[in-house]
N, C-alpha and C. Protein backbone atom coordinates (compact mmCIF):
# COMPACT_ATOMS: atom_id res chain seq x y z
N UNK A 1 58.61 22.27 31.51
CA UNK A 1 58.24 20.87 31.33
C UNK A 1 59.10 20.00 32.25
N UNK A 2 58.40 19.42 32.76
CA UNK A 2 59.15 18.63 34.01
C UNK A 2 59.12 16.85 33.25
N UNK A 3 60.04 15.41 33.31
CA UNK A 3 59.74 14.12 32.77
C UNK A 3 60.10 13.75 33.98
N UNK A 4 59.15 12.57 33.96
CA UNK A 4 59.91 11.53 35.33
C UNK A 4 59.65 9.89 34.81
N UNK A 5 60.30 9.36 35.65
CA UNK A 5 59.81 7.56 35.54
C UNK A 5 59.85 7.00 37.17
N UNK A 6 59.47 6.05 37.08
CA UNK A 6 59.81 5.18 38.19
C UNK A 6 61.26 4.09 38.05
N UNK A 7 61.41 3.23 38.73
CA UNK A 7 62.82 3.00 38.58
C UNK A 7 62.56 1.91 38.02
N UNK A 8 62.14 1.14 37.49
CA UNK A 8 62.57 0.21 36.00
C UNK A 8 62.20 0.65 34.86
N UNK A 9 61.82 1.86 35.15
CA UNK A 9 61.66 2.83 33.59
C UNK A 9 60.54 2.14 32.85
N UNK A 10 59.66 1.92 33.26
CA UNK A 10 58.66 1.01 32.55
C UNK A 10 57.58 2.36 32.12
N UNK A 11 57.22 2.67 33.31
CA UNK A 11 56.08 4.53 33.63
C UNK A 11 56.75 5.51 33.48
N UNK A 12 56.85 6.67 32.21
CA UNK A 12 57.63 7.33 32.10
C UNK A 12 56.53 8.47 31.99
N UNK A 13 57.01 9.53 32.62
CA UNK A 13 55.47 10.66 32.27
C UNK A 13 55.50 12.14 31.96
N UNK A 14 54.91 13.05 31.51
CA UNK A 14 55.36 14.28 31.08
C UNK A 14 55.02 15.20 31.96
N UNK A 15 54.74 16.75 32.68
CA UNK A 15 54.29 17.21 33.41
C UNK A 15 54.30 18.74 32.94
N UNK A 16 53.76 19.85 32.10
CA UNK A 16 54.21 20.81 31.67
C UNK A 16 52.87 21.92 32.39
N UNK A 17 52.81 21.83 33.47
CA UNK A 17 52.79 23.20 34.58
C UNK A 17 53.92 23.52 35.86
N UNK A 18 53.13 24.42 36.83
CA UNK A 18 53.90 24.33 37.85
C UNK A 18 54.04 23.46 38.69
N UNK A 19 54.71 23.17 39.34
CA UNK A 19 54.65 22.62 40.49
C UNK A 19 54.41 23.26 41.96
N UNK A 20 53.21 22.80 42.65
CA UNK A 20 52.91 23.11 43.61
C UNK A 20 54.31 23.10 45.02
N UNK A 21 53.90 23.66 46.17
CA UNK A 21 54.52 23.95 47.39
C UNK A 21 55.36 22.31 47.64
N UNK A 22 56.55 21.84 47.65
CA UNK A 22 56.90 20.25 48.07
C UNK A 22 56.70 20.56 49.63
N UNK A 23 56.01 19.27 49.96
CA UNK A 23 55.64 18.80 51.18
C UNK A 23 56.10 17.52 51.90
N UNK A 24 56.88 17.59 53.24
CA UNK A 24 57.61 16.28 53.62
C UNK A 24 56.67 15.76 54.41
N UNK A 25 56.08 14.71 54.26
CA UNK A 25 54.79 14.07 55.17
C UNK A 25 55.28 12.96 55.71
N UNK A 26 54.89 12.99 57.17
CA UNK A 26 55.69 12.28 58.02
C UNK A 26 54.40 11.30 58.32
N UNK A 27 53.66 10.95 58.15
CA UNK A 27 52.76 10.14 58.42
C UNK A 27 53.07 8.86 58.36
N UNK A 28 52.17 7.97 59.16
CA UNK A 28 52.59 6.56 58.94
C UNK A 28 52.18 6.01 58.02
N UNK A 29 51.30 6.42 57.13
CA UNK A 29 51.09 5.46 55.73
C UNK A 29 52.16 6.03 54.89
N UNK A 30 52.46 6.96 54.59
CA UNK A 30 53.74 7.62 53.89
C UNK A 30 54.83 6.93 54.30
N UNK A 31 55.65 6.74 55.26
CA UNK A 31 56.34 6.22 56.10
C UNK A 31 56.40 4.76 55.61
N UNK A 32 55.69 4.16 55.72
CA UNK A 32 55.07 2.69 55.41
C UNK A 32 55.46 2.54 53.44
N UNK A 33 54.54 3.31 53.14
CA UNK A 33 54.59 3.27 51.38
C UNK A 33 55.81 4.06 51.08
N UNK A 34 56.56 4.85 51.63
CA UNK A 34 58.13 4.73 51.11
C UNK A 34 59.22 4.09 51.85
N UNK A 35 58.75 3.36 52.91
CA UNK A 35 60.23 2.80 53.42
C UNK A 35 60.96 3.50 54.29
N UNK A 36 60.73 5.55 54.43
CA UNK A 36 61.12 6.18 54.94
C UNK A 36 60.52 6.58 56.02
N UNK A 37 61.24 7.67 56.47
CA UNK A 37 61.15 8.77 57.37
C UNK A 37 60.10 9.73 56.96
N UNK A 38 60.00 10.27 55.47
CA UNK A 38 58.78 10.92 55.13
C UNK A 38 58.94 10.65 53.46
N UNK A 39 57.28 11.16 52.89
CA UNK A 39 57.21 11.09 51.63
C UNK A 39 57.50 12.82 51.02
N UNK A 40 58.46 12.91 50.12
CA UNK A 40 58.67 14.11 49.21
C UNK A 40 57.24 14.49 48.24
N UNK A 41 56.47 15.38 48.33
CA UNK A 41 55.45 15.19 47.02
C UNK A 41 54.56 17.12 46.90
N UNK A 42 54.56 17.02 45.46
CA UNK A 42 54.17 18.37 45.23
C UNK A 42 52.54 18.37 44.41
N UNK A 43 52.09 19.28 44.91
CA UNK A 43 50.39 19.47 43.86
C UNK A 43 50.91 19.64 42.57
N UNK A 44 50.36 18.73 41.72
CA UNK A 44 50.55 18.90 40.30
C UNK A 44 49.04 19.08 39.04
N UNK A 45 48.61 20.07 38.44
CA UNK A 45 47.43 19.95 38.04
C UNK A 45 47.08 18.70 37.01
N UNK A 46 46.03 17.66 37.26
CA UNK A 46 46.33 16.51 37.00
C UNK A 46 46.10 16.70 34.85
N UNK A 47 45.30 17.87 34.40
CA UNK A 47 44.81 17.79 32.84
C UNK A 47 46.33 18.45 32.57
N UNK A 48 47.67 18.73 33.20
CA UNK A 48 48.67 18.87 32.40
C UNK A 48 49.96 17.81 32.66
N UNK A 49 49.70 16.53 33.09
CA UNK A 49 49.85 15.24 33.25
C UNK A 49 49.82 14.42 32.24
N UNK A 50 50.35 13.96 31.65
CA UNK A 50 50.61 12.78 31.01
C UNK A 50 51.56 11.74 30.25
N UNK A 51 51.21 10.37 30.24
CA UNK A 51 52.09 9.33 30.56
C UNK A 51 52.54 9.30 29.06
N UNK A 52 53.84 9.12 28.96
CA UNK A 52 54.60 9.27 27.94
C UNK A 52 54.51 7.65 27.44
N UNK A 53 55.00 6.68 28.29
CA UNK A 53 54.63 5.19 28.08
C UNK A 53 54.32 4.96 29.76
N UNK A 54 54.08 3.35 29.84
CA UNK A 54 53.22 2.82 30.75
C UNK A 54 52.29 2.73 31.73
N UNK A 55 51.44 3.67 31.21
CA UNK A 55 50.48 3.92 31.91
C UNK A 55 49.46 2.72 32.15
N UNK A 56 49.70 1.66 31.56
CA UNK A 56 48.99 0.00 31.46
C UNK A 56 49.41 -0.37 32.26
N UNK A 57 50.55 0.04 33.57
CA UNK A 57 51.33 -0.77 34.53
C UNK A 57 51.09 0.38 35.89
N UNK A 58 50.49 1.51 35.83
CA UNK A 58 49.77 1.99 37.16
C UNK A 58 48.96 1.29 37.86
N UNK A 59 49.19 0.77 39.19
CA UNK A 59 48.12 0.59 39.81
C UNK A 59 48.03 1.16 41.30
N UNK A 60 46.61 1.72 41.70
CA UNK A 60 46.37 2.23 42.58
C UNK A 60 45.90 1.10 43.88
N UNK A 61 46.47 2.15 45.13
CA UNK A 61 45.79 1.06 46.49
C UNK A 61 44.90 2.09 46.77
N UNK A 62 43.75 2.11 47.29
CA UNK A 62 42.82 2.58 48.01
C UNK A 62 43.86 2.74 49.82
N UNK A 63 44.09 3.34 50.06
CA UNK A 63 44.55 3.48 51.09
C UNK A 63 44.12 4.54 52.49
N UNK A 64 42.94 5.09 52.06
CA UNK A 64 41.90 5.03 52.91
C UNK A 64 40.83 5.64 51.93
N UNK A 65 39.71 5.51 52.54
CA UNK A 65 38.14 5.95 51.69
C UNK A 65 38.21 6.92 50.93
N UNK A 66 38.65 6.58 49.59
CA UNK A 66 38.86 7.94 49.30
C UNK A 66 40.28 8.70 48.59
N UNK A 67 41.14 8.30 49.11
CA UNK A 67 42.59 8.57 48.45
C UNK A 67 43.50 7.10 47.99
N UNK A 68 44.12 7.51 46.81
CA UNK A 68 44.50 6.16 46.31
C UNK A 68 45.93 6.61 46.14
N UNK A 69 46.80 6.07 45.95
CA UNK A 69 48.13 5.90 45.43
C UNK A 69 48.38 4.83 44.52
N UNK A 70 49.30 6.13 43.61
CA UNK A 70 49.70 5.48 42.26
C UNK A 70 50.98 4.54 42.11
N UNK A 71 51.28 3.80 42.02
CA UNK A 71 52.46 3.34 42.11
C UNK A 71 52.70 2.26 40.43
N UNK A 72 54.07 1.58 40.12
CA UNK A 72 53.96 0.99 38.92
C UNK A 72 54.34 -0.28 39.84
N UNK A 73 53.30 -0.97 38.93
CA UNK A 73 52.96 -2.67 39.43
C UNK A 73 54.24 -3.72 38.86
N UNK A 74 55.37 -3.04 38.01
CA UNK A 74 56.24 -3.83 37.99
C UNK A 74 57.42 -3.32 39.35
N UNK A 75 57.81 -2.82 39.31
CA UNK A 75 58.74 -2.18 40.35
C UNK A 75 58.69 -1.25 41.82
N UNK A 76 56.76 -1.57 42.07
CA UNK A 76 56.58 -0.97 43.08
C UNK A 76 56.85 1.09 43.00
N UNK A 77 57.39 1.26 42.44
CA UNK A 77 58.05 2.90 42.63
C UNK A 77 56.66 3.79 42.93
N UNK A 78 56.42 4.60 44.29
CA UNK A 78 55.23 5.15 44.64
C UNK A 78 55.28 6.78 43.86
N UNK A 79 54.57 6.87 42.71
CA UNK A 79 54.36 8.08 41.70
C UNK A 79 53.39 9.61 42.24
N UNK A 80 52.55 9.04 42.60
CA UNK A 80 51.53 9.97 42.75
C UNK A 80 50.76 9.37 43.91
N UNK A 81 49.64 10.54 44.86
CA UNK A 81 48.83 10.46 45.24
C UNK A 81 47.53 11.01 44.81
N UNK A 82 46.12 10.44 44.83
CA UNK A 82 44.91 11.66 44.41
C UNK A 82 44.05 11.21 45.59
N UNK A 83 43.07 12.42 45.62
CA UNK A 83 42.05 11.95 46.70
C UNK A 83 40.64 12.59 46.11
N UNK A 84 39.49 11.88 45.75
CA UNK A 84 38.21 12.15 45.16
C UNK A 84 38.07 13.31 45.33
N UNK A 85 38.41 14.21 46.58
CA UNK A 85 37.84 15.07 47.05
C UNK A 85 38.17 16.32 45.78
N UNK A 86 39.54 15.91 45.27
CA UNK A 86 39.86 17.45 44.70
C UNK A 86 40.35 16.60 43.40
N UNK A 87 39.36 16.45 42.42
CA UNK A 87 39.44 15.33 41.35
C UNK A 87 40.80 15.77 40.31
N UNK A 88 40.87 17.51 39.86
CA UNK A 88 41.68 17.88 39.89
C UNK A 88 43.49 17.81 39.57
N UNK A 89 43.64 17.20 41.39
CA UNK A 89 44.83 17.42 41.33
C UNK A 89 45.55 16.21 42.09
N UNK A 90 46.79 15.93 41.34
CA UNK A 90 47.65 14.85 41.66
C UNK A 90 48.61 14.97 43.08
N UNK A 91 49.50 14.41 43.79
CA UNK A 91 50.45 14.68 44.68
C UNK A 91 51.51 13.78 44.17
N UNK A 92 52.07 14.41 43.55
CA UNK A 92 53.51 14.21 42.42
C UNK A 92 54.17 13.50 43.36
N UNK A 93 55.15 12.50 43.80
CA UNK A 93 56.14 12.54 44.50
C UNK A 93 57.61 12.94 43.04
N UNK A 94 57.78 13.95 44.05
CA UNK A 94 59.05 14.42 43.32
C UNK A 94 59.87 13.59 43.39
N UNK A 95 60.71 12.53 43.93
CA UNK A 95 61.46 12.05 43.70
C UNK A 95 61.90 11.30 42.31
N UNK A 96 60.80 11.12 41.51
CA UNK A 96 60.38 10.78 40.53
C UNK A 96 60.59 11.41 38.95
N UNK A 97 61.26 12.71 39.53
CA UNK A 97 61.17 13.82 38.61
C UNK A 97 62.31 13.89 38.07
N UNK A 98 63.46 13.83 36.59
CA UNK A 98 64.23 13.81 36.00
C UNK A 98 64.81 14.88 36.38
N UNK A 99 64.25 16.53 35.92
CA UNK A 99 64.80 17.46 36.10
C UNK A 99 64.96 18.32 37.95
N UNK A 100 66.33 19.00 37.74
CA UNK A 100 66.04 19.79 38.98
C UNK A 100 64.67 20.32 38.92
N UNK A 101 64.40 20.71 40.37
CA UNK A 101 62.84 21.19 40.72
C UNK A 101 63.09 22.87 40.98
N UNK A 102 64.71 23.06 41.35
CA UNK A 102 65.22 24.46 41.35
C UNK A 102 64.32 24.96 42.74
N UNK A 103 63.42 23.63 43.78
CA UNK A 103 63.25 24.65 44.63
C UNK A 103 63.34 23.58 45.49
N UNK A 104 63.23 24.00 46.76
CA UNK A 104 63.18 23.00 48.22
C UNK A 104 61.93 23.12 48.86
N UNK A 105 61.70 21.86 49.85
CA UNK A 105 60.71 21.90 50.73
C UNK A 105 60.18 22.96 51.34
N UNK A 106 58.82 23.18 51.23
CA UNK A 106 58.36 24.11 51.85
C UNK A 106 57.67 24.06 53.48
N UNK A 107 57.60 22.70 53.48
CA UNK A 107 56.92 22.54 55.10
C UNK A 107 56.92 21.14 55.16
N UNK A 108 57.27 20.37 56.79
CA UNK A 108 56.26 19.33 57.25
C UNK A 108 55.13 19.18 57.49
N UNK A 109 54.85 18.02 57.04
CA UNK A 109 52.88 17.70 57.27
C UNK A 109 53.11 16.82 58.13
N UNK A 110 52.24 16.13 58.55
CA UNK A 110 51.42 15.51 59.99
C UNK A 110 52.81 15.10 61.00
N UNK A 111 53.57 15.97 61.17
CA UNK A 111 54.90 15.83 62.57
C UNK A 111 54.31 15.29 63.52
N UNK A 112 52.90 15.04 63.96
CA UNK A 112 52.61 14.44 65.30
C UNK A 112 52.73 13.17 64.94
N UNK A 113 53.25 12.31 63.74
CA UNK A 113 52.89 11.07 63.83
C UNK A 113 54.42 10.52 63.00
N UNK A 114 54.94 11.43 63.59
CA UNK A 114 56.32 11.13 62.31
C UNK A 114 57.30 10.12 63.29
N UNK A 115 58.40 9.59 62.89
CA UNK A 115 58.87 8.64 63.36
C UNK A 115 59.78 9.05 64.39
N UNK A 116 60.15 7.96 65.35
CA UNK A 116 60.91 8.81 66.39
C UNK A 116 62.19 8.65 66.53
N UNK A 117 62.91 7.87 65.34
CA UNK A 117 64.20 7.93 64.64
C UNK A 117 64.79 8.84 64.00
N UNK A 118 63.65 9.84 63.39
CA UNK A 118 64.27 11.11 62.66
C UNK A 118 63.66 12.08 63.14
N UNK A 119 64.89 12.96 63.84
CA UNK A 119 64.66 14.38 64.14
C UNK A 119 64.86 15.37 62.98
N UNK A 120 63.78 16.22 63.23
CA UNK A 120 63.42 17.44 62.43
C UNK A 120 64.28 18.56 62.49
N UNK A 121 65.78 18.87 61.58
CA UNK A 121 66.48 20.01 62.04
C UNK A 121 66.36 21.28 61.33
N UNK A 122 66.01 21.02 60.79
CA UNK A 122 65.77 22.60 59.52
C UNK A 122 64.78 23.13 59.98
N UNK A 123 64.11 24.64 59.55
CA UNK A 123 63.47 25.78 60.02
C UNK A 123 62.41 25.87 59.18
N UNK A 124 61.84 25.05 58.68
CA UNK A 124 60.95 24.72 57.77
C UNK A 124 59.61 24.74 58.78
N UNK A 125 57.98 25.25 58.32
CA UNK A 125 56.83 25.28 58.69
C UNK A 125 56.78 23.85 59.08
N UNK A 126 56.23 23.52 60.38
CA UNK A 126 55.69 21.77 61.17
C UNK A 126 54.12 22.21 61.34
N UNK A 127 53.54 21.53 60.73
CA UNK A 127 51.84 20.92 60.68
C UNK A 127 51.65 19.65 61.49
N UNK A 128 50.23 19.75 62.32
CA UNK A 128 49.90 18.46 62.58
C UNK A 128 49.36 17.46 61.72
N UNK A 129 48.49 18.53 60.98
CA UNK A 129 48.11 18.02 59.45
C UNK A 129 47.89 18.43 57.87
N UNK A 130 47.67 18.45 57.05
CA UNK A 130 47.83 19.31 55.96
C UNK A 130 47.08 19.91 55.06
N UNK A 131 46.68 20.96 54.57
CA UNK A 131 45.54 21.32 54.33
C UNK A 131 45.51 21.13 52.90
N UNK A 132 44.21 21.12 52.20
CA UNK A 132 44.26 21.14 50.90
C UNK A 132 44.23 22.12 50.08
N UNK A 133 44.66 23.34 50.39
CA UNK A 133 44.81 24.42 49.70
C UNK A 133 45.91 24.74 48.75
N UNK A 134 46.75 23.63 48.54
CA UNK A 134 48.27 23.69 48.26
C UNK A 134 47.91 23.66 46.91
N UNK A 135 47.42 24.07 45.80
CA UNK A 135 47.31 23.85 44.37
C UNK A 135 48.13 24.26 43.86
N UNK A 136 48.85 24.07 43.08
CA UNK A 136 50.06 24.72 42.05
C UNK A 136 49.81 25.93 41.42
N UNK A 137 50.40 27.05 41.12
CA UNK A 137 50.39 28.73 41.33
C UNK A 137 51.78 28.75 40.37
């Protein structure tokens, strides 16, 4: 069982499967919607998901046709990603997550578009882009 919140503790949520492969996505909407260098986030199956309190304070951006991000509308904190395509399944951002995850990154996603302030030093798998096969196992 994994708990997380966002940071005014308003969205607090439960998570009791695995957690999918963590993925560092260097993209510029990631980039953009965390402020960073890349977004941390793992496949989470979305029917073993759920919000412990504030789930009345999620709100999603459409951020392209199709994929939305979850974030809490008091404190901004970016929670999750979903995309219609795979109704399914969530993209957790781990950072979010109370407990150790007991594992590390498994790969970069879209490196062709990642920023040119942060170099890539670890031996970790580089993608141009990312596939959707990553389901939690």
């Amino acid at each position: 069982m994994y708990t997380g919140r966002c940071l005014c503790g308003d969205v607090n949520f439960e998570y009791d499967g695995p957690l999918g492969p963590v993925s560092l996505c260097h993209c510029s909407q990631c980039r953009r919607a965390h402020g960073s260098a890349f977004s941390a986030s793992a496949p989470v199956q979305k029917v073993r998901f759920r919000y412990v309190s504030g789930e009345d304070r999620i709100a999603e951006f459409e951020s392209r046709p199709g994929k939305y991000r979850g974030f809490c509308s008091r404190c901004g904190s970016q929670l999750y990603s979903r995309v219609d395509a795979i109704p399914g399944i969530l993209r957790l951002r781990v950072g979010c997550i109370n407990e150790p995850l007991r594992k590390g990154p498994a790969q970069h996603v879209f490196v062709g578009s990642k920023s040119d302030w942060f170099e890539i030093t670890d031996e970790l798998p580089q993608f141009e882009k990312t596939e959707r096969t990553n389901d939690p196992h």
